[in-house]
Protein backbone atom coordinates (compact mmCIF):
# COMPACT_ATOMS: atom_id res chain seq x y z
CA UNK A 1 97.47 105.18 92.05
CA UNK A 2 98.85 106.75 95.36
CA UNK A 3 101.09 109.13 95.13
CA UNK A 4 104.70 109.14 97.57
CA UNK A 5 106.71 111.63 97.41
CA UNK A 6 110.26 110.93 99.72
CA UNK A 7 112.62 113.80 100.39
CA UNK A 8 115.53 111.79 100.27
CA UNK A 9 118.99 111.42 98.70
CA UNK A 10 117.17 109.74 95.92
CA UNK A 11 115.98 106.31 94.63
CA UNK A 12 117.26 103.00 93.44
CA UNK A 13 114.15 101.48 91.28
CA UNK A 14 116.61 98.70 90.43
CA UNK A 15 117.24 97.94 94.09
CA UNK A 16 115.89 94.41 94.52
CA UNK A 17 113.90 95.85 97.54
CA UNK A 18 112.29 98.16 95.05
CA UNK A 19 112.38 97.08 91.67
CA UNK A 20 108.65 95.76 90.94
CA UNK A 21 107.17 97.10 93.99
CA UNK A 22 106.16 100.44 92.91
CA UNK A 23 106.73 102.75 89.71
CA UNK A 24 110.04 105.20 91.15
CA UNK A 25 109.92 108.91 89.19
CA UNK A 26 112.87 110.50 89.90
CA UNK A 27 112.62 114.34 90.59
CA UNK A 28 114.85 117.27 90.86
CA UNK A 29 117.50 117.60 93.35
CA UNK A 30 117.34 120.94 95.36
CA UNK A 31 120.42 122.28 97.12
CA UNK A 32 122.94 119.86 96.15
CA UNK A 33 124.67 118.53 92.82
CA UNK A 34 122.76 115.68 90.96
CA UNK A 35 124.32 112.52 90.46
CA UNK A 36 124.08 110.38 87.73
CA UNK A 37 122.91 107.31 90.23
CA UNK A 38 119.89 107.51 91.54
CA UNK A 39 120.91 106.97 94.90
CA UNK A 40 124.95 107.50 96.07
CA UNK A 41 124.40 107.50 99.63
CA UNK A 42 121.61 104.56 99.98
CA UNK A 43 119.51 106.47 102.22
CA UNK A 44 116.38 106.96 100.55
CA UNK A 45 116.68 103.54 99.09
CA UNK A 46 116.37 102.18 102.72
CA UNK A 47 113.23 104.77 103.23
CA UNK A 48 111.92 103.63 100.12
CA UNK A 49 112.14 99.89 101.01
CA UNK A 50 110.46 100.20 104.08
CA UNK A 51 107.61 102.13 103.08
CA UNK A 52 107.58 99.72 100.08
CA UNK A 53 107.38 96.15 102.45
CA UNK A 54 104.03 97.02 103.94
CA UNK A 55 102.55 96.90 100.32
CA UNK A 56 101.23 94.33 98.10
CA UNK A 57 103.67 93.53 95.21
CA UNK A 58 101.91 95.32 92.99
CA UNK A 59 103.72 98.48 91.16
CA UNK A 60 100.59 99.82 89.37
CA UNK A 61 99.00 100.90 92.82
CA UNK A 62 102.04 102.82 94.15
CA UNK A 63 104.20 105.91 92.74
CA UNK A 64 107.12 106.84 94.76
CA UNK A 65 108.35 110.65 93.65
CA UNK A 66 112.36 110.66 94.62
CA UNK A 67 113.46 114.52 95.56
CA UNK A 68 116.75 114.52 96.41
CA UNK A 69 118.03 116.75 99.29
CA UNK A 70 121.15 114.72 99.95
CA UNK A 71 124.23 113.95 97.53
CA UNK A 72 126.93 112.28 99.26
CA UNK A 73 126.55 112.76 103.02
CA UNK A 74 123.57 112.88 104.88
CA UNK A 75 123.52 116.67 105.49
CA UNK A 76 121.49 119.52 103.65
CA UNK A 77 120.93 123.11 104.39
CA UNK A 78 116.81 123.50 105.62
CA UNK A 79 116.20 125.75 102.55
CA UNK A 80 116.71 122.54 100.18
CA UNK A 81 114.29 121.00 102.64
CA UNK A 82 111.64 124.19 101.93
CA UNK A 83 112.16 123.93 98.34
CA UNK A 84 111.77 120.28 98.49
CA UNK A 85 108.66 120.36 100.11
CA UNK A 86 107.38 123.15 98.14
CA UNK A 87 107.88 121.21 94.95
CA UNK A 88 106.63 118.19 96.45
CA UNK A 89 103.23 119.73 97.01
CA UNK A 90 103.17 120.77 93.42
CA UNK A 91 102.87 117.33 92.35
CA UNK A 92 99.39 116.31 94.84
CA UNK A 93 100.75 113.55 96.37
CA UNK A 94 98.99 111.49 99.08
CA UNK A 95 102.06 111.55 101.22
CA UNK A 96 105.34 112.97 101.68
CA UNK A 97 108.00 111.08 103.61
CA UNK A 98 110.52 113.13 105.37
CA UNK A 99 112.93 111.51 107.52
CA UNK A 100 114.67 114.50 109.08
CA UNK A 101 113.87 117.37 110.73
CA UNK A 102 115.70 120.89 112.37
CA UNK A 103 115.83 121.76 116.12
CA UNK A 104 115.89 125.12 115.06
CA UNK A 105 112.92 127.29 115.17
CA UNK A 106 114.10 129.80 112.19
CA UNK A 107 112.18 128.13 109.61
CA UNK A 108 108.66 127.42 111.47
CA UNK A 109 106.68 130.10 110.31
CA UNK A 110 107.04 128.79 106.24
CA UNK A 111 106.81 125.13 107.56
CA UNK A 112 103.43 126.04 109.09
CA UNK A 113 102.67 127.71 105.93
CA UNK A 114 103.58 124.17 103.68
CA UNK A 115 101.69 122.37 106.21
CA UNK A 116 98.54 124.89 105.44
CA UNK A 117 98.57 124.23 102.63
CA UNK A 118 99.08 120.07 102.49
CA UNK A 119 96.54 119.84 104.79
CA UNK A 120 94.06 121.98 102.27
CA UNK A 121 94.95 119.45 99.43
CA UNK A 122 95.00 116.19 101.54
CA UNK A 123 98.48 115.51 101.60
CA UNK A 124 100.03 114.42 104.88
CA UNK A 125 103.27 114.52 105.81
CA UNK A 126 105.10 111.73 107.76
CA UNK A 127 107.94 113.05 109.99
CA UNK A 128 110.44 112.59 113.62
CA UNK A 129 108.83 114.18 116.64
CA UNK A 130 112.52 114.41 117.81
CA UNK A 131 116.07 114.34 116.85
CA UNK A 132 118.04 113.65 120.16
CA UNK A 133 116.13 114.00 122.21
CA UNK A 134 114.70 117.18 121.32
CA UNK A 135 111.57 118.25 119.43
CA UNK A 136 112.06 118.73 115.79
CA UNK A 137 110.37 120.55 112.80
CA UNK A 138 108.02 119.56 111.14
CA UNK A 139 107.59 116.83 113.04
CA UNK A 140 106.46 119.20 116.50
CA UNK A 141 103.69 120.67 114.33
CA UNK A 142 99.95 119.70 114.78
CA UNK A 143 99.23 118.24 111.87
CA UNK A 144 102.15 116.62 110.56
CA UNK A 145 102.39 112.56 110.73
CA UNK A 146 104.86 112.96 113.69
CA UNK A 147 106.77 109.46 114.83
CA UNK A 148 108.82 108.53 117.67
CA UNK A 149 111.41 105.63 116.72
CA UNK A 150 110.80 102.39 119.14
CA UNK A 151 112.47 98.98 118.92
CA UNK A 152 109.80 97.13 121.48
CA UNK A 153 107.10 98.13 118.47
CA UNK A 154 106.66 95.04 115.97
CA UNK A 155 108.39 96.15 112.50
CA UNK A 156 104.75 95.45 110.45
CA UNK A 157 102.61 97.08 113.34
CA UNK A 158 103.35 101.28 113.92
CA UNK A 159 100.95 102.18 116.79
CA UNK A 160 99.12 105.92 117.42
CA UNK A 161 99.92 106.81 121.48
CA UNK A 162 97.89 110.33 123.15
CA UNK A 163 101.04 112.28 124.07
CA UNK A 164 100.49 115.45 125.79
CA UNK A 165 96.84 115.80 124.42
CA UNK A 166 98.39 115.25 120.80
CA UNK A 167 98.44 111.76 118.96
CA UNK A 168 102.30 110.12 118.31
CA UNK A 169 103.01 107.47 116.28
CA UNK A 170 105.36 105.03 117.94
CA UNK A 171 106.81 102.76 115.29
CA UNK A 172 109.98 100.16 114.75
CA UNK A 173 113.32 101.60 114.27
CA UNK A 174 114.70 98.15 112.68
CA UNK A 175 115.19 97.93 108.38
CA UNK A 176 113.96 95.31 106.73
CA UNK A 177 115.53 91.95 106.78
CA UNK A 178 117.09 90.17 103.94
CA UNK A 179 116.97 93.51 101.16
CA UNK A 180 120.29 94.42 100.42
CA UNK A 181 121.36 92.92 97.12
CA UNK A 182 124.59 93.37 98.15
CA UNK A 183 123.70 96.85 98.07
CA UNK A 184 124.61 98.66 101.46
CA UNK A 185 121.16 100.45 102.85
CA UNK A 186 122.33 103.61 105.43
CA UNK A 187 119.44 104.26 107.38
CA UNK A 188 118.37 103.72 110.98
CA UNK A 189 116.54 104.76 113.76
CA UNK A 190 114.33 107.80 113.22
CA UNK A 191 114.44 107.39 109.04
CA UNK A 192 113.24 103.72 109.22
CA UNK A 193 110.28 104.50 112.03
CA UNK A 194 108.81 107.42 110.01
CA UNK A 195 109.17 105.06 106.37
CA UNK A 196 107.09 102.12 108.44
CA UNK A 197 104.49 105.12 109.18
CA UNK A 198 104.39 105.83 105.74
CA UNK A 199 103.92 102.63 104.52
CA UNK A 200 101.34 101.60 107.33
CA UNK A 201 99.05 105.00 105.84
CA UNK A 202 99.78 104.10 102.31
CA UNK A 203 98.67 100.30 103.18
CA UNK A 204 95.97 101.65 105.12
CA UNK A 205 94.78 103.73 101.69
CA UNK A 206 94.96 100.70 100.07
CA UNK A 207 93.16 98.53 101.95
């Protein structure tokens, strides 16, 4: 089984995008109240569907670890982020999906320290290059998974680009058609383009 973990605002396994597709664990939040949903704001529901349509329906193959950094609102202070992350390593996953990212430079040096150490377990970590227009954390680390949202990419077909000597992964920003449920999805952009990575690598593990 390969292992997902998504720093999110949580998961719906009973979203009809989700339910079957994967086994969803749901972890601890870190830096905001828990909510008895798994999901308030949607968000990580989207992420999770998009990783989720590159895979074959088949929910033995695929775990997807839900740590919640967002309640409500899509905001979170950067520590929840660290703690997130630091947890997430703790549980050896294959992947961890993180769609968001600081401009700030005030929390590199223990990013490049979680990096360290995913890349010494072989876990990789999907995230934005940029956030408007400029370069974001993780994301601008060698090393991390880093992904530029593009609508002239095809949705199924994320593509690796040499950028500045450093390899970018250029990938659709669209969600996926036809998985609401009725069930608004808030994601876009960024979020969705570094999900499709995820579930490109994941498909690619797979394969």
């Amino acid at each position: 089984m390969i292992r997902v973990v998504v720093v999110d605002s949580g998961i719906d396994g009973e979203h009809p995008a989700v339910r079957g597709r994967a086994t969803v664990v749901r972890g601890p939040a870190f830096g905001c109240a828990d909510e008895p949903e798994p999901d308030v704001l949607g968000h990580g529901t989207a992420v999770a569907a998009t990783v989720l349509r590159f895979l074959p329906q088949s929910p033995s193959e695929v775990e997807l670890v839900a740590l919640r950094v967002f309640a409500r609102e899509p905001v979170c202070t950067f520590d929840a982020v660290l703690a997130a992350l630091e947890h997430a390593l703790s549980v050896q996953p294959a992947l961890v999906n993180l769609s968001l990212g600081t401009t700030s430079l005030r929390h590199r040096r223990a990013l490049e320290a979680l990096l360290a150490r995913a890349l010494a377990q072989g876990t990789r970590l999907v995230a934005p290059a940029s956030y408007g227009g400029l370069p974001c954390d993780p994301g601008a680390l060698p090393g991390v998974e880093a992904v530029v949202a593009d609508p002239n990419v095809l949705p199924m077909a994320p593509e690796l680009r040499p950028i500045d000597g450093r390899l970018i992964w250029f990938a659709s920003p669209l969600p996926p058609r036809d998985v609401d449920g009725g069930r608004r999805l808030l994601a876009r952009g960024d979020s969705l383009a570094t999900a499709a990575v995820t579930g490109c690598l994941v498909r690619h593990r797979l394969a």
